[in-house]
C-alpha atoms as a PDB file:
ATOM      1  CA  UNK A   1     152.841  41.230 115.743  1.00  0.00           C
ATOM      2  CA  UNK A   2     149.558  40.046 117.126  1.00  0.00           C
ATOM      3  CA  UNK A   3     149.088  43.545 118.430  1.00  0.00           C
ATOM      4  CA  UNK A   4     149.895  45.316 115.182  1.00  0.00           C
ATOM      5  CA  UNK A   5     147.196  42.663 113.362  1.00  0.00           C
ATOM      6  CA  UNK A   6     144.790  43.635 116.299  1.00  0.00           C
ATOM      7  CA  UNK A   7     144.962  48.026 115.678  1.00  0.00           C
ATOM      8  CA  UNK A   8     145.287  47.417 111.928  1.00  0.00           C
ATOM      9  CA  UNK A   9     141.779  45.489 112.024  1.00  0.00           C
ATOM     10  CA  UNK A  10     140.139  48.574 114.605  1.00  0.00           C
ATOM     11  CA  UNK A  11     141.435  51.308 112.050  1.00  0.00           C
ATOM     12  CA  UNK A  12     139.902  49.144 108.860  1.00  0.00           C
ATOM     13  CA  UNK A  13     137.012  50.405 107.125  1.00  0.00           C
ATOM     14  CA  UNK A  14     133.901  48.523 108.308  1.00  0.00           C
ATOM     15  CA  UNK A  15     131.979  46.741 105.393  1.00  0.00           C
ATOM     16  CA  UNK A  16     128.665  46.821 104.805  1.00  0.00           C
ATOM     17  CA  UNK A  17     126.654  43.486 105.417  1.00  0.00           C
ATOM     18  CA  UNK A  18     126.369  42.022 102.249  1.00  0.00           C
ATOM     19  CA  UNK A  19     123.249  40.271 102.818  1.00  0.00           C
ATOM     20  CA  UNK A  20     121.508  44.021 103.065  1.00  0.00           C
ATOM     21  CA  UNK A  21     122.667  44.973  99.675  1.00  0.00           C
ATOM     22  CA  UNK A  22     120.205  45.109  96.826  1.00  0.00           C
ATOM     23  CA  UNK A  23     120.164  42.568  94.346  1.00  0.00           C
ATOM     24  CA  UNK A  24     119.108  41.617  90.722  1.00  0.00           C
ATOM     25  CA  UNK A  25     118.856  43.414  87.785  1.00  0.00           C
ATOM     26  CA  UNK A  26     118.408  46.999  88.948  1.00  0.00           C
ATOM     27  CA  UNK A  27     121.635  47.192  91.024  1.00  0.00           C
ATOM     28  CA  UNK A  28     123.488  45.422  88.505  1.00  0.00           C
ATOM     29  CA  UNK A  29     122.652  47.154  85.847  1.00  0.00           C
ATOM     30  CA  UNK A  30     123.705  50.689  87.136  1.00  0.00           C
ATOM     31  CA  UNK A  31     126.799  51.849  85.568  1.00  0.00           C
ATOM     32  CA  UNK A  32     129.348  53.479  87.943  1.00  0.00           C
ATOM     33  CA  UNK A  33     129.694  57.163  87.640  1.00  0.00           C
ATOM     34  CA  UNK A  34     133.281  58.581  87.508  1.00  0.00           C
ATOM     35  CA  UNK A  35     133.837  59.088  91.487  1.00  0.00           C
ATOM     36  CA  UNK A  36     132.690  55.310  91.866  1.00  0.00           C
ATOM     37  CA  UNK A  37     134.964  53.690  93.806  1.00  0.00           C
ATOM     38  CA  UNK A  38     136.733  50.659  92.300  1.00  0.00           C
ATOM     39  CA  UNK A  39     136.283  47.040  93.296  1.00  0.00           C
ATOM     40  CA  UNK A  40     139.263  47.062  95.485  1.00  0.00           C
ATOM     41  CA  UNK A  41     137.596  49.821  97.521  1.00  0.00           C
ATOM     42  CA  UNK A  42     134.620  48.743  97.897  1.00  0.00           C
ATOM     43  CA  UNK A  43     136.197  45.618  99.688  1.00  0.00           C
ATOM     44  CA  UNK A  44     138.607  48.057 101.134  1.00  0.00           C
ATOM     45  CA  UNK A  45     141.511  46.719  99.601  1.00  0.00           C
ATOM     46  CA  UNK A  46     141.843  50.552  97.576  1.00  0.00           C
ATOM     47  CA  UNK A  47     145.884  50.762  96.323  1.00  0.00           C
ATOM     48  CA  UNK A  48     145.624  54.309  97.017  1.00  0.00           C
ATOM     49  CA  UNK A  49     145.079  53.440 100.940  1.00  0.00           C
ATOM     50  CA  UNK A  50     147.742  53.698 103.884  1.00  0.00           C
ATOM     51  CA  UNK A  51     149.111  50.708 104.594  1.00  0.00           C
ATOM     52  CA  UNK A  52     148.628  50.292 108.388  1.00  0.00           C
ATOM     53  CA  UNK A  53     151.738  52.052 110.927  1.00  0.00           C
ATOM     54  CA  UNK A  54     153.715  49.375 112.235  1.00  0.00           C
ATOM     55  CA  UNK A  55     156.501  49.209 113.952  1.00  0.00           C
ATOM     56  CA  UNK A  56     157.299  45.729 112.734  1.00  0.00           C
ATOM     57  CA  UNK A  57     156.454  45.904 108.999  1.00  0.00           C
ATOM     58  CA  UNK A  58     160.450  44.956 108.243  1.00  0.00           C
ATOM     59  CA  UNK A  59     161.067  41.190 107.245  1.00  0.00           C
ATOM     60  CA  UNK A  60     164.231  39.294 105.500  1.00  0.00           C
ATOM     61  CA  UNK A  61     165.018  40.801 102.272  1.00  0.00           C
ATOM     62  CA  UNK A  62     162.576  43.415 101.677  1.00  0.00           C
ATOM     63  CA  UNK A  63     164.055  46.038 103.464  1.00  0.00           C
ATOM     64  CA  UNK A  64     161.237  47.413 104.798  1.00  0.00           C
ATOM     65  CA  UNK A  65     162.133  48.833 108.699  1.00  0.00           C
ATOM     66  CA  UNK A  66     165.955  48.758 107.355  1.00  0.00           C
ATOM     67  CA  UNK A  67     167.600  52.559 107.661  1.00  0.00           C
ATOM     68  CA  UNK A  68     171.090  51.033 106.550  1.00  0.00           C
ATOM     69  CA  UNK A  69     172.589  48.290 105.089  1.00  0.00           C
ATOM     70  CA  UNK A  70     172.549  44.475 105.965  1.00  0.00           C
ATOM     71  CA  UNK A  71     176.075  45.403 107.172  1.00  0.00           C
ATOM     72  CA  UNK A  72     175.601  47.931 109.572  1.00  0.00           C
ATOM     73  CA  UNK A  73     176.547  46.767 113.301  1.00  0.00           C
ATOM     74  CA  UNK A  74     177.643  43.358 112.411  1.00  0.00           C
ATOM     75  CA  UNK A  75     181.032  42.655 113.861  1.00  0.00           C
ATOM     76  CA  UNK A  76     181.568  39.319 114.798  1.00  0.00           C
ATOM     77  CA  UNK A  77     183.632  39.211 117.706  1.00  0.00           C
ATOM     78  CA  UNK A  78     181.296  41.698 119.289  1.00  0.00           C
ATOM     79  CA  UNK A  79     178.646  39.404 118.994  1.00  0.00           C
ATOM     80  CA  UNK A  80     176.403  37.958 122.465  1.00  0.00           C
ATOM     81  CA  UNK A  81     178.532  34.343 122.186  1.00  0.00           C
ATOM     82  CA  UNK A  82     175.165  32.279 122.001  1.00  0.00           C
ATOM     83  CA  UNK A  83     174.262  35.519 118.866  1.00  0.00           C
ATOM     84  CA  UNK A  84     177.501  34.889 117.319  1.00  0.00           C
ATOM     85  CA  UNK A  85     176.747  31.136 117.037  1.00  0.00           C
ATOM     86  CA  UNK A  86     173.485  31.124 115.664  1.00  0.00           C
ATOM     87  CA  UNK A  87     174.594  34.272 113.417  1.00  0.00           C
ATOM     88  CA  UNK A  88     177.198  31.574 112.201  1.00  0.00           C
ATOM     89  CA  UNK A  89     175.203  28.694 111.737  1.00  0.00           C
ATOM     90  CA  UNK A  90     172.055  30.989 110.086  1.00  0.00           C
ATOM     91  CA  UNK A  91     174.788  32.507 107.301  1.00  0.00           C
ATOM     92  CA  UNK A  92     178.322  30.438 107.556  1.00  0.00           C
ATOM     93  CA  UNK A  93     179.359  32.027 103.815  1.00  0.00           C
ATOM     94  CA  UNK A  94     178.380  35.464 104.796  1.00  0.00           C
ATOM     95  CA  UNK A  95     180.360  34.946 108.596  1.00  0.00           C
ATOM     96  CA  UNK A  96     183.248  33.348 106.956  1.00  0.00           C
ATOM     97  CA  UNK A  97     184.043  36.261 104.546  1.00  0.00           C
ATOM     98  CA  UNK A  98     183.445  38.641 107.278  1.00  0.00           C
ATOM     99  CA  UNK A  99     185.673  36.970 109.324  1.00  0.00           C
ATOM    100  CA  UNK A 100     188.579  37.184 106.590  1.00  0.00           C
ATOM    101  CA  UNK A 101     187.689  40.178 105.831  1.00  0.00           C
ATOM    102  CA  UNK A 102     188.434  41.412 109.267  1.00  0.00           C
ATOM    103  CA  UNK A 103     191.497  39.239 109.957  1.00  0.00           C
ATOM    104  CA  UNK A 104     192.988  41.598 106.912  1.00  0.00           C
ATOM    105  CA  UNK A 105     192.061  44.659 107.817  1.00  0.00           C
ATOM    106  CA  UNK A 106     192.138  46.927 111.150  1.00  0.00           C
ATOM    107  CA  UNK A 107     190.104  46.299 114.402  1.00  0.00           C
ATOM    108  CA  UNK A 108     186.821  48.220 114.021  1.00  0.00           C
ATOM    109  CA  UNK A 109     186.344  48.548 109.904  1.00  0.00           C
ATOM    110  CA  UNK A 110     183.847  47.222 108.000  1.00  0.00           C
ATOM    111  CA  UNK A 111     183.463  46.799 103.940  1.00  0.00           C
ATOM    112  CA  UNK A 112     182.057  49.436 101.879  1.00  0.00           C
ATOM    113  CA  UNK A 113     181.030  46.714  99.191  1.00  0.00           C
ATOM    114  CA  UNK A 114     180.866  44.055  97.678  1.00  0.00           C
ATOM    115  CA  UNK A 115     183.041  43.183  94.101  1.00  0.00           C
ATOM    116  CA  UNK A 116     181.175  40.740  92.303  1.00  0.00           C
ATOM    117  CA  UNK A 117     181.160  38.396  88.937  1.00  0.00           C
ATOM    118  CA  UNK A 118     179.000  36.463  87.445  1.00  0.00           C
ATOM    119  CA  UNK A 119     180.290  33.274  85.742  1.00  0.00           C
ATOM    120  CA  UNK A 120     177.494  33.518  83.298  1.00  0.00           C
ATOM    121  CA  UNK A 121     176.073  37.137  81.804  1.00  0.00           C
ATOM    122  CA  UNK A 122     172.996  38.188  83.911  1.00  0.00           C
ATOM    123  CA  UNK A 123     173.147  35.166  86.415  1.00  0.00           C
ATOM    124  CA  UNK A 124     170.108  36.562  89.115  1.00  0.00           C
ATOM    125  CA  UNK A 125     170.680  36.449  93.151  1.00  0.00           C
ATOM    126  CA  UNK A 126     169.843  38.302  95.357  1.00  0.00           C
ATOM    127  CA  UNK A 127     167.145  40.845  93.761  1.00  0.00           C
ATOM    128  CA  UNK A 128     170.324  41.370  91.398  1.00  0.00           C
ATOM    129  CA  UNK A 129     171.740  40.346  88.030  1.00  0.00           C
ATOM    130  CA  UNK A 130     174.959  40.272  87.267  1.00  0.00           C
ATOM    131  CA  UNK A 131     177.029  40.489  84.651  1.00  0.00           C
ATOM    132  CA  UNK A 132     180.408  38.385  83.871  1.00  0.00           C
ATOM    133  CA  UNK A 133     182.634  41.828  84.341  1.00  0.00           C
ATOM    134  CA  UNK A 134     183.233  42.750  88.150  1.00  0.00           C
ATOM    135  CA  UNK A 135     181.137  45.235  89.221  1.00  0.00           C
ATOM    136  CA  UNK A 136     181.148  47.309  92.925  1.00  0.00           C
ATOM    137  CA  UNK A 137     178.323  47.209  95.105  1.00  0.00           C
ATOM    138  CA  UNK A 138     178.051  49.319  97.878  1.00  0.00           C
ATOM    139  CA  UNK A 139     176.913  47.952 100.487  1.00  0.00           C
ATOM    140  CA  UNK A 140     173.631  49.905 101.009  1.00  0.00           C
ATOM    141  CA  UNK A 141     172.390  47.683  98.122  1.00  0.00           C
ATOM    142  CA  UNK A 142     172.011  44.620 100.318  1.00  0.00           C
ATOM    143  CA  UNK A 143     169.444  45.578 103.018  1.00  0.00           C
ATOM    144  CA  UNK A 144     169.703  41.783 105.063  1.00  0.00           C
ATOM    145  CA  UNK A 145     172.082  39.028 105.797  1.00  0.00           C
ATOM    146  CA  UNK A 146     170.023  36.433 104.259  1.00  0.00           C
ATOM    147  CA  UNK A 147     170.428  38.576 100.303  1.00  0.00           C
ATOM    148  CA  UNK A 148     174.195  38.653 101.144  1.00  0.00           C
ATOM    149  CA  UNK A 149     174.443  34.874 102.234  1.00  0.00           C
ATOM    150  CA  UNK A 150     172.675  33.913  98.845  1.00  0.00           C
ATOM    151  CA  UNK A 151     175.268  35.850  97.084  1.00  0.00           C
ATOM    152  CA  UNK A 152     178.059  34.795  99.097  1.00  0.00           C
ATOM    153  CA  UNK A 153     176.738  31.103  98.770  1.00  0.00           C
ATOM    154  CA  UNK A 154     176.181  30.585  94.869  1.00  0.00           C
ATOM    155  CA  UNK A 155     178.543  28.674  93.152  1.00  0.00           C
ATOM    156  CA  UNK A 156     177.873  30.448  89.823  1.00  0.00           C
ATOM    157  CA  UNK A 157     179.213  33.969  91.432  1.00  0.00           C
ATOM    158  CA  UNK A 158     182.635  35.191  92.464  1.00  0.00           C
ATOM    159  CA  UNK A 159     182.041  37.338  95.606  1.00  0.00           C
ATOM    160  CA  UNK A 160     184.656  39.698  97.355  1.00  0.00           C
ATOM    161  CA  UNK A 161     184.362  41.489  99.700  1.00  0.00           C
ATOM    162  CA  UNK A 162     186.096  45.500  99.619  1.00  0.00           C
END
């Protein structure tokens, strides 16, 4: 990451030093023209800029560096035994269901969603609301175990896996 901070400083658009700007009235008085650049580019924060290419821009819950969904490649007894205990102890709700889930259905098969219901109309989790009727999620909706083990772990929703 420190490496990715490093290049995205070298390909940053130097600034000016302040200190050799002009100042008082004159240069504050001059009205922008329409191909002024805004405040944000001037300090090179411009919206309309690239972010920086990284390859480690994803992080938990945003999705970002995430082709699939947060259940893609997660089988449990395939697991590293030291991965499939911390995987456990990071998101027991989440490993639980996955783990009856699979002791129900064949060797190999994953869910394709996730059935849920809310016990109150529009309860939020997980970047979701939900209403009190059931409604099927795929389960390209959740891009990261951490979204799913909120779901899984709120007392106000009923979560099933399908």
């Amino acid at each position: 990451m420190a490496k990715a901070l490093r290049e995205a400083k070298a390909r940053a658009p130097k600034m000016a030093d302040a200190s050799k700007e002009p100042s008082g009235p004159t240069a504050a008085s001059v009205a922008p023209g329409p191909d002024a650049p805004s405040s944000g580019a001037a300090t090179g924060t411009n919206s309309t800029d690239d972010p920086p290419e990284s390859d480690d821009q994803g992080g938990a819950g945003n999705g970002a560096g995430s082709a699939g969904s947060a259940l893609d490649g997660i089988d449990l007894g395939t697991l590293r035994p030291d991965a499939e205990a911390e995987f456990r102890a990071k998101f027991p709700r989440f490993s639980a269901a996955m783990e009856a889930w699979q002791a129900e259905h064949e060797s190999g098969e994953v869910p394709t969603g996730l059935r849920i219901k809310a016990k109150k109309d529009g309860f939020r989790r997980g970047g979701i609301a939900h209403p009190k009727s059931p409604v099927d999620h795929p389960v390209e909706t959740f891009t990261s175990p951490e979204q799913l083990e909120a779901i899984f772990a709120e007392p106000n929703l009923v979560v099933e896996l399908i």
